[in-house]
Protein backbone atom coordinates (compact mmCIF):
# COMPACT_ATOMS: atom_id res chain seq x y z
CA UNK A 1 0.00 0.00 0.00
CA UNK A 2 2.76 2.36 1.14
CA UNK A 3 4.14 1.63 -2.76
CA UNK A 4 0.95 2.42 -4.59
CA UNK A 5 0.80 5.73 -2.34
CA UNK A 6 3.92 6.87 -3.44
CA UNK A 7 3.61 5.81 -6.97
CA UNK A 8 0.86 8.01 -7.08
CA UNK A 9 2.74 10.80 -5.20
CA UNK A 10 5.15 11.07 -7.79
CA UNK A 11 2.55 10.44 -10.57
CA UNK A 12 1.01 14.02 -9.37
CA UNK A 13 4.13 15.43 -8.63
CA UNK A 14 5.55 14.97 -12.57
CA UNK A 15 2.31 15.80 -13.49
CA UNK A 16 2.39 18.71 -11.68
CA UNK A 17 6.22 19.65 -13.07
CA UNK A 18 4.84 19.11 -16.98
CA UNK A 19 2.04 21.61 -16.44
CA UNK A 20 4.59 24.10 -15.11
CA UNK A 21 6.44 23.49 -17.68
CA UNK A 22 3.57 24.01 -20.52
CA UNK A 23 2.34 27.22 -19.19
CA UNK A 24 5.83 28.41 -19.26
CA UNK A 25 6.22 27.50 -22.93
CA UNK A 26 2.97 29.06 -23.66
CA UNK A 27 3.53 32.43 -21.20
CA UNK A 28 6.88 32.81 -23.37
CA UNK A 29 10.35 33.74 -22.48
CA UNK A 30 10.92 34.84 -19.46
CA UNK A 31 13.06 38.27 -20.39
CA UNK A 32 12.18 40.33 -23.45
CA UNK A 33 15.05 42.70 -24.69
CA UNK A 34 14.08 45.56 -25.18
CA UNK A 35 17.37 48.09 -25.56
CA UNK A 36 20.42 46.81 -26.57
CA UNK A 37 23.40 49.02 -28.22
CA UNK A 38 27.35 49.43 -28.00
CA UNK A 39 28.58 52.13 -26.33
CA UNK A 40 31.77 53.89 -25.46
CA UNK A 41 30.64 53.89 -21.62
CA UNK A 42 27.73 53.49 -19.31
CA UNK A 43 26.38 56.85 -16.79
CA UNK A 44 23.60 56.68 -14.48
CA UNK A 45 22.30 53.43 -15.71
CA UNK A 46 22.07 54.64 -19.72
CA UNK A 47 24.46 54.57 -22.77
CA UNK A 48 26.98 57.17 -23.67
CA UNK A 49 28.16 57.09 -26.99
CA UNK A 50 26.48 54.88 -28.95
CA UNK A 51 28.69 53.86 -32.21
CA UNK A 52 29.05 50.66 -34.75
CA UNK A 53 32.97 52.33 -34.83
CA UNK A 54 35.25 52.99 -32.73
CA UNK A 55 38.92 53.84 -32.96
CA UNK A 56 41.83 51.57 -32.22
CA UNK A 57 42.72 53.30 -29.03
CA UNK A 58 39.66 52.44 -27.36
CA UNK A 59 40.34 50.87 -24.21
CA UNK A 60 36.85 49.61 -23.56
CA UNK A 61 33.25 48.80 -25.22
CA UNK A 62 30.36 48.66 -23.53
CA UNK A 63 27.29 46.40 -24.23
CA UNK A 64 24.67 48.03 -22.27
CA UNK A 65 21.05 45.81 -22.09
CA UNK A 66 17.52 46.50 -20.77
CA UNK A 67 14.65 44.06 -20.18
CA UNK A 68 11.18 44.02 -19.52
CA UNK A 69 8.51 41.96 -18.12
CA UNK A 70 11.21 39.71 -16.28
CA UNK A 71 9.09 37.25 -14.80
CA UNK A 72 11.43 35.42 -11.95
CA UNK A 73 14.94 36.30 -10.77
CA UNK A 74 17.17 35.05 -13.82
CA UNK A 75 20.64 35.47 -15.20
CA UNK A 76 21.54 36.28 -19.00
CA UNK A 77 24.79 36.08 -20.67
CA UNK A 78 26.78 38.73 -22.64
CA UNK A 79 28.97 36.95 -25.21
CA UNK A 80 31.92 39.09 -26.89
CA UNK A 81 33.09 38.11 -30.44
CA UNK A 82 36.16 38.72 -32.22
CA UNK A 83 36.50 37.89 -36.39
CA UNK A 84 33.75 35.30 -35.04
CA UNK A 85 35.89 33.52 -32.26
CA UNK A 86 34.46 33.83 -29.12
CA UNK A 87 36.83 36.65 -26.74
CA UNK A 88 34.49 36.83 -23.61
CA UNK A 89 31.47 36.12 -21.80
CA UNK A 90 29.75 37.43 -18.58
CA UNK A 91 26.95 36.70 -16.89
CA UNK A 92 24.81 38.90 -15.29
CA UNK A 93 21.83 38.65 -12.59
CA UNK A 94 18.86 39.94 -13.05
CA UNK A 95 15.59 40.79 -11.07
CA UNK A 96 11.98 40.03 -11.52
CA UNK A 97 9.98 43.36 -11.96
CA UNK A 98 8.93 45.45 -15.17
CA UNK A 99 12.42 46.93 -16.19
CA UNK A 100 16.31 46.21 -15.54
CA UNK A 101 19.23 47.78 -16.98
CA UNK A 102 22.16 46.36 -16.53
CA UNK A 103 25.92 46.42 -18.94
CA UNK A 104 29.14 44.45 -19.02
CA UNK A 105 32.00 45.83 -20.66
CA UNK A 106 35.16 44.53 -22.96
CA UNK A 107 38.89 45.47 -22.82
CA UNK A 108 39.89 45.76 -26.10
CA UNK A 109 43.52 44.85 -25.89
CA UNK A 110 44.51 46.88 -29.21
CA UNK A 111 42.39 43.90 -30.79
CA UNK A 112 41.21 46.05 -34.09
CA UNK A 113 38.18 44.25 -37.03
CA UNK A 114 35.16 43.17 -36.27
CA UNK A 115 33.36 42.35 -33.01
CA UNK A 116 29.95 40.88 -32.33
CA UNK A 117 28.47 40.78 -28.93
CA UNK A 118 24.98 38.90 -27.87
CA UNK A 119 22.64 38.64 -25.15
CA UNK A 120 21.10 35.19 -24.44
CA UNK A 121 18.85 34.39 -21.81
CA UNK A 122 19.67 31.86 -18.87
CA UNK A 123 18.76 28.78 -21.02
CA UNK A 124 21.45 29.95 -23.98
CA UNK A 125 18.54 31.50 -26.74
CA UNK A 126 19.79 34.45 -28.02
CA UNK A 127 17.97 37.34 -27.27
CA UNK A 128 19.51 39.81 -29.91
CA UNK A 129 23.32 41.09 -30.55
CA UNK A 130 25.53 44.12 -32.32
CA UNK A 131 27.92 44.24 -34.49
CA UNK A 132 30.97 47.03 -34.31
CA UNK A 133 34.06 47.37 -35.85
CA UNK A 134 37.09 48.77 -34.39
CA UNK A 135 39.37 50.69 -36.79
């Protein structure tokens, strides 16, 4: 008796799990981007200096994101790209509520051509990216 109660415990409880899951899929993601640009720095949580070029003695590019609608405490991933070999990654947290800004930034290293950088949400989809060159 004690098996048949716990076969039906975990019955419900996958149960349970696969309808989670479902109205997830359905709710969709659980970010949306909706800002993302290359700048030249970050002040008081916005972009300064928004470019697709910058010169080769730039010390530092800045890939500065906002969401919306994040619906649980969640992490995304900033991934840096140089002549399409990966140079960097960070991860970020982020908050549940209506808007977050957040940025991570990338030492250039005198690395001049062109750089790619993406956002992807904590399950690896990407959420959108920028290209930039540095000349």
């Amino acid at each position: 008796m004690k098996h048949v109660a716990r076969c039906a415990f975990l019955t419900a409880a996958l149960a349970l799990l696969a309808g989670a899951a479902a109205a997830q899929a359905v709710a969709g993601p659980m970010v949306k981007l909706d800002r993302f640009v290359v700048c030249a720095n970050v002040e008081n949580r916005e972009p300064v200096g928004e470019a697709d070029t910058f010169p080769a003695t730039t010390e530092k590019v800045f890939a500065f994101v906002e969401l919306k609608e994040v619906a649980v405490d969640t992490e995304i991933a900033v991934v840096w790209f140089h002549d399409e070999r990966e140079a960097g990654r960070t991860t970020l947290a982020v908050r549940q509520g209506a808007r977050w800004r957040t940025h991570a930034y990338k030492t250039l290293h005198n690395r001049t051509g062109a750089w790619r950088v993406e956002v992807l949400d904590a399950g690896g989809a990407k959420l959108g990216d920028a290209s930039f060159t540095v000349e």
